[in-house]
C-alpha atoms as a PDB file:
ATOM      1  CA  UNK A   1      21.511 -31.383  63.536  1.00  0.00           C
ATOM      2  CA  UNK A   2      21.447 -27.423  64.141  1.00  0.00           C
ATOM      3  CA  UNK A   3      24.484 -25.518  63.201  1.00  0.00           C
ATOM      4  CA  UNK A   4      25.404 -23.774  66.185  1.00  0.00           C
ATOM      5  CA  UNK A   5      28.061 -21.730  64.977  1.00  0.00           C
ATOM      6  CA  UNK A   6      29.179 -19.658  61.656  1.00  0.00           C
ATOM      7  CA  UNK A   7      32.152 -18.645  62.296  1.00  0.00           C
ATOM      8  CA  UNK A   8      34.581 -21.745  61.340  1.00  0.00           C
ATOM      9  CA  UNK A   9      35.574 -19.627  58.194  1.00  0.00           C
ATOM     10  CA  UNK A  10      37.355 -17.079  58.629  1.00  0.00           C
ATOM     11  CA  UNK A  11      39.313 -14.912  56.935  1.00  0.00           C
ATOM     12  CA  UNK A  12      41.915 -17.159  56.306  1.00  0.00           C
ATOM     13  CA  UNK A  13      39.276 -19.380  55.089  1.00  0.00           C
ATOM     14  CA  UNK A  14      37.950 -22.865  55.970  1.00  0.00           C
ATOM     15  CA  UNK A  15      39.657 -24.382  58.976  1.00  0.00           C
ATOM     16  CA  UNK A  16      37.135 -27.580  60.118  1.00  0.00           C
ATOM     17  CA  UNK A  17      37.872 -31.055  58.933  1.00  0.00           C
ATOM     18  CA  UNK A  18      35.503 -33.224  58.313  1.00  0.00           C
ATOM     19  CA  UNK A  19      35.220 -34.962  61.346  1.00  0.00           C
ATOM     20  CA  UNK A  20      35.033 -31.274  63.300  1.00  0.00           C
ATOM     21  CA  UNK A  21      32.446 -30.498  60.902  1.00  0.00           C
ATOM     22  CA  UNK A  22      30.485 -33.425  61.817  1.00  0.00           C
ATOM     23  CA  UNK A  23      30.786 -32.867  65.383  1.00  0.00           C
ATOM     24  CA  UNK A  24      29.927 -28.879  65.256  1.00  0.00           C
ATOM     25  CA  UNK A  25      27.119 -29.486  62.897  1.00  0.00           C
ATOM     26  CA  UNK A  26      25.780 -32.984  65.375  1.00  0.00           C
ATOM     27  CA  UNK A  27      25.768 -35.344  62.247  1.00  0.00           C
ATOM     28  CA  UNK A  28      28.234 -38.543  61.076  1.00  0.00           C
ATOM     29  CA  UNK A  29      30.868 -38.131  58.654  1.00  0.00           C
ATOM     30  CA  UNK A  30      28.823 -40.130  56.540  1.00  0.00           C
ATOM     31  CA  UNK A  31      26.216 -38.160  56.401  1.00  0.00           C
ATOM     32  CA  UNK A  32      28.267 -35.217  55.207  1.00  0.00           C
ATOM     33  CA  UNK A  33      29.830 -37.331  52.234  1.00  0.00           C
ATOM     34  CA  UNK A  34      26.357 -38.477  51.397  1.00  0.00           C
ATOM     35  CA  UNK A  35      25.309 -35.032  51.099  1.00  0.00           C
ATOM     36  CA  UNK A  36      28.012 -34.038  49.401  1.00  0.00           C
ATOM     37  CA  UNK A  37      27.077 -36.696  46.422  1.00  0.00           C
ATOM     38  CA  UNK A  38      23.972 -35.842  46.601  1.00  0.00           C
ATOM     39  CA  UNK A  39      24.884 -32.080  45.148  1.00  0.00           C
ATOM     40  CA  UNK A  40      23.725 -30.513  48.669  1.00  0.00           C
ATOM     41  CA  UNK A  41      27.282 -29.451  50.128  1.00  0.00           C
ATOM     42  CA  UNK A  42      29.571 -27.744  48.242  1.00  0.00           C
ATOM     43  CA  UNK A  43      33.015 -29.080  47.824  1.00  0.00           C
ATOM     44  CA  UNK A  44      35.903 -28.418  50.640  1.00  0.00           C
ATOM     45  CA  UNK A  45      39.002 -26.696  50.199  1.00  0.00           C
ATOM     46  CA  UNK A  46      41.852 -29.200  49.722  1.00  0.00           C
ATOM     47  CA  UNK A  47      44.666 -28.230  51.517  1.00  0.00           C
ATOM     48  CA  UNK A  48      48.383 -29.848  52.287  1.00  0.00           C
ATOM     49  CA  UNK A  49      48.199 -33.722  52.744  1.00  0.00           C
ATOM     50  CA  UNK A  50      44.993 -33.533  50.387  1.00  0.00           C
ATOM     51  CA  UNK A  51      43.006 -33.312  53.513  1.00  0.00           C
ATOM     52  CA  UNK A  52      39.678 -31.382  53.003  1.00  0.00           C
ATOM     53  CA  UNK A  53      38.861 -28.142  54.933  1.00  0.00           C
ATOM     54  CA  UNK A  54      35.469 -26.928  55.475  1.00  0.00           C
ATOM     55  CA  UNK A  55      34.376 -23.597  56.890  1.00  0.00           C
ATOM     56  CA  UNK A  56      30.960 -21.395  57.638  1.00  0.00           C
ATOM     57  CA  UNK A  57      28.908 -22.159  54.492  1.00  0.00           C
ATOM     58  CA  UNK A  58      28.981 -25.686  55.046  1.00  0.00           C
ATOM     59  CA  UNK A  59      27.935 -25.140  58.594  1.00  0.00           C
ATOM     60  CA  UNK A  60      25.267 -23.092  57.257  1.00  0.00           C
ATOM     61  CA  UNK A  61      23.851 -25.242  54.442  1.00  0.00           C
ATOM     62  CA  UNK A  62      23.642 -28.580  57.521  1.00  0.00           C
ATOM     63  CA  UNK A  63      21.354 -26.083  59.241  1.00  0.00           C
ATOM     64  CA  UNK A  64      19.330 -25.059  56.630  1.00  0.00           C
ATOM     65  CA  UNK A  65      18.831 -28.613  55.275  1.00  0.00           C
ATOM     66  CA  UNK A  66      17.754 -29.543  59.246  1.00  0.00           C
ATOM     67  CA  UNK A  67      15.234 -27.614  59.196  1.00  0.00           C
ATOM     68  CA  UNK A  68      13.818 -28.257  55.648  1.00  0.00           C
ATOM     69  CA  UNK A  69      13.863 -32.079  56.746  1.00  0.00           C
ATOM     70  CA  UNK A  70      11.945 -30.510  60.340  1.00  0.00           C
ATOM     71  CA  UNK A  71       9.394 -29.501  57.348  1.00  0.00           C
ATOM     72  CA  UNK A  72       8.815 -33.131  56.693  1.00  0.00           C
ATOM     73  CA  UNK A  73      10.142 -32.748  52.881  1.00  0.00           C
ATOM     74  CA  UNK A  74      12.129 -35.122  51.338  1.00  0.00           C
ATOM     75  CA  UNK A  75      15.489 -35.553  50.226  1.00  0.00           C
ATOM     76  CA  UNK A  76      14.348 -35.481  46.771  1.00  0.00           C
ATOM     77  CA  UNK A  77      12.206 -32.156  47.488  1.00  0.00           C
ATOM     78  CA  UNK A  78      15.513 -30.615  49.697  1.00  0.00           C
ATOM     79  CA  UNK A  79      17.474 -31.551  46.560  1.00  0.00           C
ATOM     80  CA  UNK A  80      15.114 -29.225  44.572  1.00  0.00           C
ATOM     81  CA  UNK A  81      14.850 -26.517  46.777  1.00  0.00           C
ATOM     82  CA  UNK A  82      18.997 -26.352  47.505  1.00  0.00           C
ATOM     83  CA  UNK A  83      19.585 -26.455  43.582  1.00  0.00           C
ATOM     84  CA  UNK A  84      17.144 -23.311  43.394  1.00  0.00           C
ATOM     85  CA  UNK A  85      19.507 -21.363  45.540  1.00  0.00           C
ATOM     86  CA  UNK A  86      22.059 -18.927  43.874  1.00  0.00           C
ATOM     87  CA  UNK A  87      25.915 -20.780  43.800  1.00  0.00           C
ATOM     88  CA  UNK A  88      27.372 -17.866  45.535  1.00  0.00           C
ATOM     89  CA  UNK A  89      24.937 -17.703  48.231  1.00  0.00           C
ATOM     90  CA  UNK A  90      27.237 -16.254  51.363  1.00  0.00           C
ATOM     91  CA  UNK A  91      26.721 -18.465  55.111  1.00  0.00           C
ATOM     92  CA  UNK A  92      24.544 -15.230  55.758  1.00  0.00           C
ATOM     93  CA  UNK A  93      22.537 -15.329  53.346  1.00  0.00           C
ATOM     94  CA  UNK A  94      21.680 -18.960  54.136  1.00  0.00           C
ATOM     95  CA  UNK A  95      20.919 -18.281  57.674  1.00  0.00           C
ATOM     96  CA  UNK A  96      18.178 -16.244  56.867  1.00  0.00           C
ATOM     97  CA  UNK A  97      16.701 -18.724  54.740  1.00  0.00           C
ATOM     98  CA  UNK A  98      17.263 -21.239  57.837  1.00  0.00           C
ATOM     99  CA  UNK A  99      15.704 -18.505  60.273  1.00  0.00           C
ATOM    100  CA  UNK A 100      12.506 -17.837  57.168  1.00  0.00           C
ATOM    101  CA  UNK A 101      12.237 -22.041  57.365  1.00  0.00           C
ATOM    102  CA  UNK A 102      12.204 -22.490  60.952  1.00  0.00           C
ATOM    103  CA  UNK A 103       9.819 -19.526  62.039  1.00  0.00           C
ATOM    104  CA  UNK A 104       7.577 -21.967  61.077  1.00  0.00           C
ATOM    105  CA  UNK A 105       8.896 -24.686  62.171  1.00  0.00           C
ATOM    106  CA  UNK A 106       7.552 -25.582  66.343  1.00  0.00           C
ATOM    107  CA  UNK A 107      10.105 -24.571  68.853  1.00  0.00           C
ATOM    108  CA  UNK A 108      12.740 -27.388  69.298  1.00  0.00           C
ATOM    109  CA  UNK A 109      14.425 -28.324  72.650  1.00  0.00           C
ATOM    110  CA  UNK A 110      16.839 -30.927  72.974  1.00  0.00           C
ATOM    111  CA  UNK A 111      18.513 -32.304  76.136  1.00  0.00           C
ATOM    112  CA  UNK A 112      22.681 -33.214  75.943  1.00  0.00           C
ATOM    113  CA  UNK A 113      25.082 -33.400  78.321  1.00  0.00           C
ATOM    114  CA  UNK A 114      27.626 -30.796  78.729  1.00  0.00           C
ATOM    115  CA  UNK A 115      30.270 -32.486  76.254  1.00  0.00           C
ATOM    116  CA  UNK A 116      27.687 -32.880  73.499  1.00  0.00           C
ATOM    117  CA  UNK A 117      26.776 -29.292  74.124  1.00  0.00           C
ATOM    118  CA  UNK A 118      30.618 -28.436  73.762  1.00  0.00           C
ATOM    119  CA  UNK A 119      30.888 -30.366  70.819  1.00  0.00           C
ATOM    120  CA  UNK A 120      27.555 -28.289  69.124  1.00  0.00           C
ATOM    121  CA  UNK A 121      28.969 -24.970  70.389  1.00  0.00           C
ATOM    122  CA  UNK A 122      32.797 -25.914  68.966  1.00  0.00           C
ATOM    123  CA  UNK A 123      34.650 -24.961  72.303  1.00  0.00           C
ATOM    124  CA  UNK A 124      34.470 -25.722  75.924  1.00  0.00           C
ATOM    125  CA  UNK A 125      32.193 -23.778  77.873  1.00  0.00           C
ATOM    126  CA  UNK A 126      32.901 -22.351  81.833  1.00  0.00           C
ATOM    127  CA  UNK A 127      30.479 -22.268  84.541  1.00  0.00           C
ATOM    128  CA  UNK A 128      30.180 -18.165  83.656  1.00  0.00           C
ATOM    129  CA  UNK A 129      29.941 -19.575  79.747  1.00  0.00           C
ATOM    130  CA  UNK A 130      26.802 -21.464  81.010  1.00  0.00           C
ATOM    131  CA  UNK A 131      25.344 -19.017  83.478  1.00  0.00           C
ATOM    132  CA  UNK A 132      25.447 -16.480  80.575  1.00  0.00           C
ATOM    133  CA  UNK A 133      23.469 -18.719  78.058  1.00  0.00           C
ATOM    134  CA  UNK A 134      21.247 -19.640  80.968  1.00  0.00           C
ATOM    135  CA  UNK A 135      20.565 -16.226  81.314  1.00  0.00           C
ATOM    136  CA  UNK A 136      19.789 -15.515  77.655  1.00  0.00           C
ATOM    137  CA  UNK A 137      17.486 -18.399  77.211  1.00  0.00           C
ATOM    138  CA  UNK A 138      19.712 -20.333  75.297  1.00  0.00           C
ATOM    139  CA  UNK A 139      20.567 -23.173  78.299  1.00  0.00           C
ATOM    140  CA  UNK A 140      18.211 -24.708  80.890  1.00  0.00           C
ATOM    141  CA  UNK A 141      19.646 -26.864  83.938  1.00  0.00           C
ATOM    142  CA  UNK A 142      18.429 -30.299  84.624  1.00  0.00           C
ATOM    143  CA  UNK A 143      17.770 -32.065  87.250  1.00  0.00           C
ATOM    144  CA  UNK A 144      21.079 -33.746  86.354  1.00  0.00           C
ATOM    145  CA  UNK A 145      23.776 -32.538  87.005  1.00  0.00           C
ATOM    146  CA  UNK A 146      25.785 -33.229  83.705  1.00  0.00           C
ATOM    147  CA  UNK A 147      22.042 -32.522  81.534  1.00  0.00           C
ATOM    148  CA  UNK A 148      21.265 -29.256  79.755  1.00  0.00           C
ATOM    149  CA  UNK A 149      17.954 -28.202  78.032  1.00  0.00           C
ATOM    150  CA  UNK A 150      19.490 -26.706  75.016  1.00  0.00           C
ATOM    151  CA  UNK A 151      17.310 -24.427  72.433  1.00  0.00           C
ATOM    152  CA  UNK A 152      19.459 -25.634  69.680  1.00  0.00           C
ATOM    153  CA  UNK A 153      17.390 -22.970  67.066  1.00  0.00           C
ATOM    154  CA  UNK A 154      19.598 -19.809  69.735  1.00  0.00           C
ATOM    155  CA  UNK A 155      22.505 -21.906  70.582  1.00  0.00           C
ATOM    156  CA  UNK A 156      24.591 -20.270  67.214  1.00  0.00           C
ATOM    157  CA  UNK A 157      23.040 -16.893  68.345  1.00  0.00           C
ATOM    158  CA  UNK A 158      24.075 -17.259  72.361  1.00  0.00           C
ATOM    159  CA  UNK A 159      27.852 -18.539  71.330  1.00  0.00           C
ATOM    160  CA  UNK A 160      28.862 -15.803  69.226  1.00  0.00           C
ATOM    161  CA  UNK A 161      27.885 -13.325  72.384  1.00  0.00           C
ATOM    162  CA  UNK A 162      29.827 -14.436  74.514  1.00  0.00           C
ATOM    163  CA  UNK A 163      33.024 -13.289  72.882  1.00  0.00           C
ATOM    164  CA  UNK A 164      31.032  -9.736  72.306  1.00  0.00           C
ATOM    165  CA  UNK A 165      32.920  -7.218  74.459  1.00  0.00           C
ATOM    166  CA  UNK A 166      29.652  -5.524  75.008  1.00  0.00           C
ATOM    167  CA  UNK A 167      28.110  -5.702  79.294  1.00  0.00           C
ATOM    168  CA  UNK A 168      25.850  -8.752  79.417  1.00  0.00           C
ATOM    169  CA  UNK A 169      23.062  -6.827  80.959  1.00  0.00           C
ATOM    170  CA  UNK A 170      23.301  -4.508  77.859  1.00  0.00           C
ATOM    171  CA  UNK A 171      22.961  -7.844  75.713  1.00  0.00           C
ATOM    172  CA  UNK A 172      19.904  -8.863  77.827  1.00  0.00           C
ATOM    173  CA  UNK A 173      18.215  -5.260  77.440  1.00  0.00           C
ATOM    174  CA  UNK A 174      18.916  -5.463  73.604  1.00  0.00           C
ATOM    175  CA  UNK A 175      17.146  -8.971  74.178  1.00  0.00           C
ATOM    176  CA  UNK A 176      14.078  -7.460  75.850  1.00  0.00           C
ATOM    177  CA  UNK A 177      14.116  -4.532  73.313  1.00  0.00           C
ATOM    178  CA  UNK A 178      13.597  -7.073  70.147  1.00  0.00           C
ATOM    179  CA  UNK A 179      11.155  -9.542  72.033  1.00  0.00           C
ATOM    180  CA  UNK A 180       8.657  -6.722  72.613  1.00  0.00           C
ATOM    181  CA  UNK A 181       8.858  -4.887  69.589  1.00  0.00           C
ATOM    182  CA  UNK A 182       8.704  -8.585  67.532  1.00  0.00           C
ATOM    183  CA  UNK A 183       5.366  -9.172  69.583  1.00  0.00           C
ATOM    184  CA  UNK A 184       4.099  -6.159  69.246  1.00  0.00           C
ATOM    185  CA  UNK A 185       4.684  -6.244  65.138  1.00  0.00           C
ATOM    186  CA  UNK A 186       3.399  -9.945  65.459  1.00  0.00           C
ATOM    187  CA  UNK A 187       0.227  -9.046  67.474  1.00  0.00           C
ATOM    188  CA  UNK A 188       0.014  -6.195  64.946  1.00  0.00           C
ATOM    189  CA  UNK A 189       0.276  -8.208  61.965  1.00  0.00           C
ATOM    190  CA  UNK A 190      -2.502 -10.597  63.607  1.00  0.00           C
ATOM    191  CA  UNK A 191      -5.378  -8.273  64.478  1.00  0.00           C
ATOM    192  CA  UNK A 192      -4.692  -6.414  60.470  1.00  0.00           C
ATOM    193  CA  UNK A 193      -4.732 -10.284  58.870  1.00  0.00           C
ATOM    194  CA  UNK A 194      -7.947 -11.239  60.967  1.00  0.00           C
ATOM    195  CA  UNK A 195      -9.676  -8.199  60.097  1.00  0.00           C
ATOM    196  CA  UNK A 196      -8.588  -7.669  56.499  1.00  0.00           C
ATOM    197  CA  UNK A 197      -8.113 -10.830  55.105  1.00  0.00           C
ATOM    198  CA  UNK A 198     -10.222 -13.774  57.255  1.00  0.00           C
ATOM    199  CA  UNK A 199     -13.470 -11.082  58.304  1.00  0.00           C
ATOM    200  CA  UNK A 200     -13.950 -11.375  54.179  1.00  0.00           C
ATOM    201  CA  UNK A 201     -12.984 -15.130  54.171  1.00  0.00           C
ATOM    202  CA  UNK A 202     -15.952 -15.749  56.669  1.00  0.00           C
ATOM    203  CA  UNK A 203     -18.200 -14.334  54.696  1.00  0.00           C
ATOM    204  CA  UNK A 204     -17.121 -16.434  51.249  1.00  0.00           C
ATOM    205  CA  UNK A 205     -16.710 -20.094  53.210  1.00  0.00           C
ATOM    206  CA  UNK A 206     -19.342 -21.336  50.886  1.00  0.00           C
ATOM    207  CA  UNK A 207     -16.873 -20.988  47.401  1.00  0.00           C
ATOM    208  CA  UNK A 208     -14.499 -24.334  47.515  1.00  0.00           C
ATOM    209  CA  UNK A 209     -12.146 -21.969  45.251  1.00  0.00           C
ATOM    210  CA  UNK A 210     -11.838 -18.985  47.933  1.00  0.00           C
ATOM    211  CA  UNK A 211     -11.160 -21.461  50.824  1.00  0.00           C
ATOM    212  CA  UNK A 212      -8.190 -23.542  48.908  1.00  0.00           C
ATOM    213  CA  UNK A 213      -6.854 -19.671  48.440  1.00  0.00           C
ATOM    214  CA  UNK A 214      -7.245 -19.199  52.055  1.00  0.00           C
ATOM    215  CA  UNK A 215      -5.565 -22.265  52.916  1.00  0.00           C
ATOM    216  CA  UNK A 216      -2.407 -21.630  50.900  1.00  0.00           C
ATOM    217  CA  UNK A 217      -2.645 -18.104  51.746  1.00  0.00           C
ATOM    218  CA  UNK A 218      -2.447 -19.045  55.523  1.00  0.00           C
ATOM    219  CA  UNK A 219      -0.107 -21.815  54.958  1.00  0.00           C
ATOM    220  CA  UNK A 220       2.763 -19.306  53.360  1.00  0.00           C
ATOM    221  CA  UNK A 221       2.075 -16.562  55.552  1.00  0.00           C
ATOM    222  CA  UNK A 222       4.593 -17.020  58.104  1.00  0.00           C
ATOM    223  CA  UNK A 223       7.230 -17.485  55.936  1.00  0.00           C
ATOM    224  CA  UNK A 224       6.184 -14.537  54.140  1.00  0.00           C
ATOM    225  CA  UNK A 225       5.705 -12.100  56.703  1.00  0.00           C
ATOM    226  CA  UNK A 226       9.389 -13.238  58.632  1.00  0.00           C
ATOM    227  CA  UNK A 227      11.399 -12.579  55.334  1.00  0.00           C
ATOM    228  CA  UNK A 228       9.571  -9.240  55.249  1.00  0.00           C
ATOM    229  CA  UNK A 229      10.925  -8.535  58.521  1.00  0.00           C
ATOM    230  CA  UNK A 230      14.116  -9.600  58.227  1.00  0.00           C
ATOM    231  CA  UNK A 231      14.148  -7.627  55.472  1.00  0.00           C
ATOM    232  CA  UNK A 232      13.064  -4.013  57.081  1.00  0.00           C
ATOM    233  CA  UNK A 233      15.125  -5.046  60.017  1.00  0.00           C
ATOM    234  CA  UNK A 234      18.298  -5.335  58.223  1.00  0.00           C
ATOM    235  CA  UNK A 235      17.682  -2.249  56.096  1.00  0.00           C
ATOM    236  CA  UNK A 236      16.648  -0.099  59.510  1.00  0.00           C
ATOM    237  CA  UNK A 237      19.256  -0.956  61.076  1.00  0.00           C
ATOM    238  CA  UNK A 238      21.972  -0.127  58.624  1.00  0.00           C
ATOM    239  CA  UNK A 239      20.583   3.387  58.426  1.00  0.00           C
ATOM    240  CA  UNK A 240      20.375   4.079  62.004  1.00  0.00           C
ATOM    241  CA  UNK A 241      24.033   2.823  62.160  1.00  0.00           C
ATOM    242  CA  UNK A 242      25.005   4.446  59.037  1.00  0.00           C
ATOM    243  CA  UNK A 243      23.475   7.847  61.059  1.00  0.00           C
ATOM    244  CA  UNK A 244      24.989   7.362  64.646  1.00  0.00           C
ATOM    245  CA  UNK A 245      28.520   7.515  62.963  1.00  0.00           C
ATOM    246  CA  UNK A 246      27.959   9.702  61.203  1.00  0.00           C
ATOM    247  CA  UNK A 247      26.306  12.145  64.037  1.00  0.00           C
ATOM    248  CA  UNK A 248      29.665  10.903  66.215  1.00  0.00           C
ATOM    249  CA  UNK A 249      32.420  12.053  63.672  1.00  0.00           C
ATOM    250  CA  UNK A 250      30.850  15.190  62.893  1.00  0.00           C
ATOM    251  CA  UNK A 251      30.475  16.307  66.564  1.00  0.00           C
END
């Protein structure tokens, strides 16, 4: 149950019902209206007819309570962690706490057939539509010829492109730009943890005390390390956009 799309609010506000909601996010109505009693979906927006409207928040909060249950926790510990979260949390907002959860989560591949994958992505897909995701890493080809390898975590990520009026070998270069800079920072990261933190860890194995620190240390690390990186990225980035206008409107 990955969301594979954010953009069902718009605007105009929320525009699913709950049986598109169900299909976009790949659960049963039920499960939505269980959730929702249990405190862990916010409330639609009733509309004419009374009929209840949902939109990119709640597409947002299914994801992010996928991947705490991915975590193993229960519904009882999701509960706890949800009811943690500020109320006015925006759809962005909870996809990085979705992308902090699932970087450590293992890498998730699921196989569907091209009208489940149409029913994750919330439209119908074309042969380009496919060869583009293909291309990004986002769809694999079966051996059948209705079966797709789908890496449901880049799905959301791959569907929003294609409506990006930007040259799809630019999107692929942008691609290779992040992976090697985000193994470069994570190799990086690596060598300054083994040396700084585990060479004096070796040295200490014999005090029970040190090694649970180590173990919880290790344990949140990940998590840690991707929020910090999120963060930097975001900021960066806003200044070197904020600086390329302004370069462009003063020349």
């Amino acid at each position: 149950m990955t969301t594979d799309i954010e953009d069902a609010g718009t605007a105009s506000g929320p525009t699913l019902t709950v049986d598109e909601l169900a299909a976009r996010a790949g659960v049963t109505v039920r499960t939505i209206r269980f959730y929702s009693t249990k405190g862990l979906l916010p409330p639609p927006v009733i509309g004419p007819r009374r009929v209840g409207h949902y939109g990119q928040d709640h597409l947002s909060r299914l994801a992010l309570i996928e991947e705490l249950q991915h975590q193993g926790m229960t519904l009882a510990a999701i509960e706890r962690y949800v009811e943690q979260l500020p109320a006015d949390l925006s759809a962005h907002d909870l996809a990085i706490h979705r992308a902090v959860v699932a970087s450590w989560a293992p890498d998730a591949a699921e196989e569907m057939s091209l009208a489940d994958l149409e029913r994750r992505a919330g439209r119908p897909l074309s042969g380009a539509d496919l060869d583009r995701l293909s291309a990004m890493g986002v769809v694999g080809y079966e051996d059948d010829a209705d079966a797709y390898r789908v890496d449901v975590g880049l799905l959301r990520l791959g569907v929003q492109l294609l409506d990006v009026p930007i040259a799809h070998e630019t999107i692929l270069a942008s691609r290779t730009v992040l992976l090697d800079h985000a193994r470069e920072a994570a190799h990086e990261l690596s060598r300054l943890f083994r040396d700084e933190v585990w060479g004096p860890y070796r040295e200490r194995e014999s005090d029970p005390e040190h090694v649970a620190a180590m173990k919880s240390l290790s344990a949140h690390m990940q998590p840690m390390v991707m929020q910090a990186l999120v963060t930097a990225f975001q900021r960066s980035l806003s200044e070197e956009l904020r600086e390329a206008f302004r370069s462009g409107s003063e020349s």
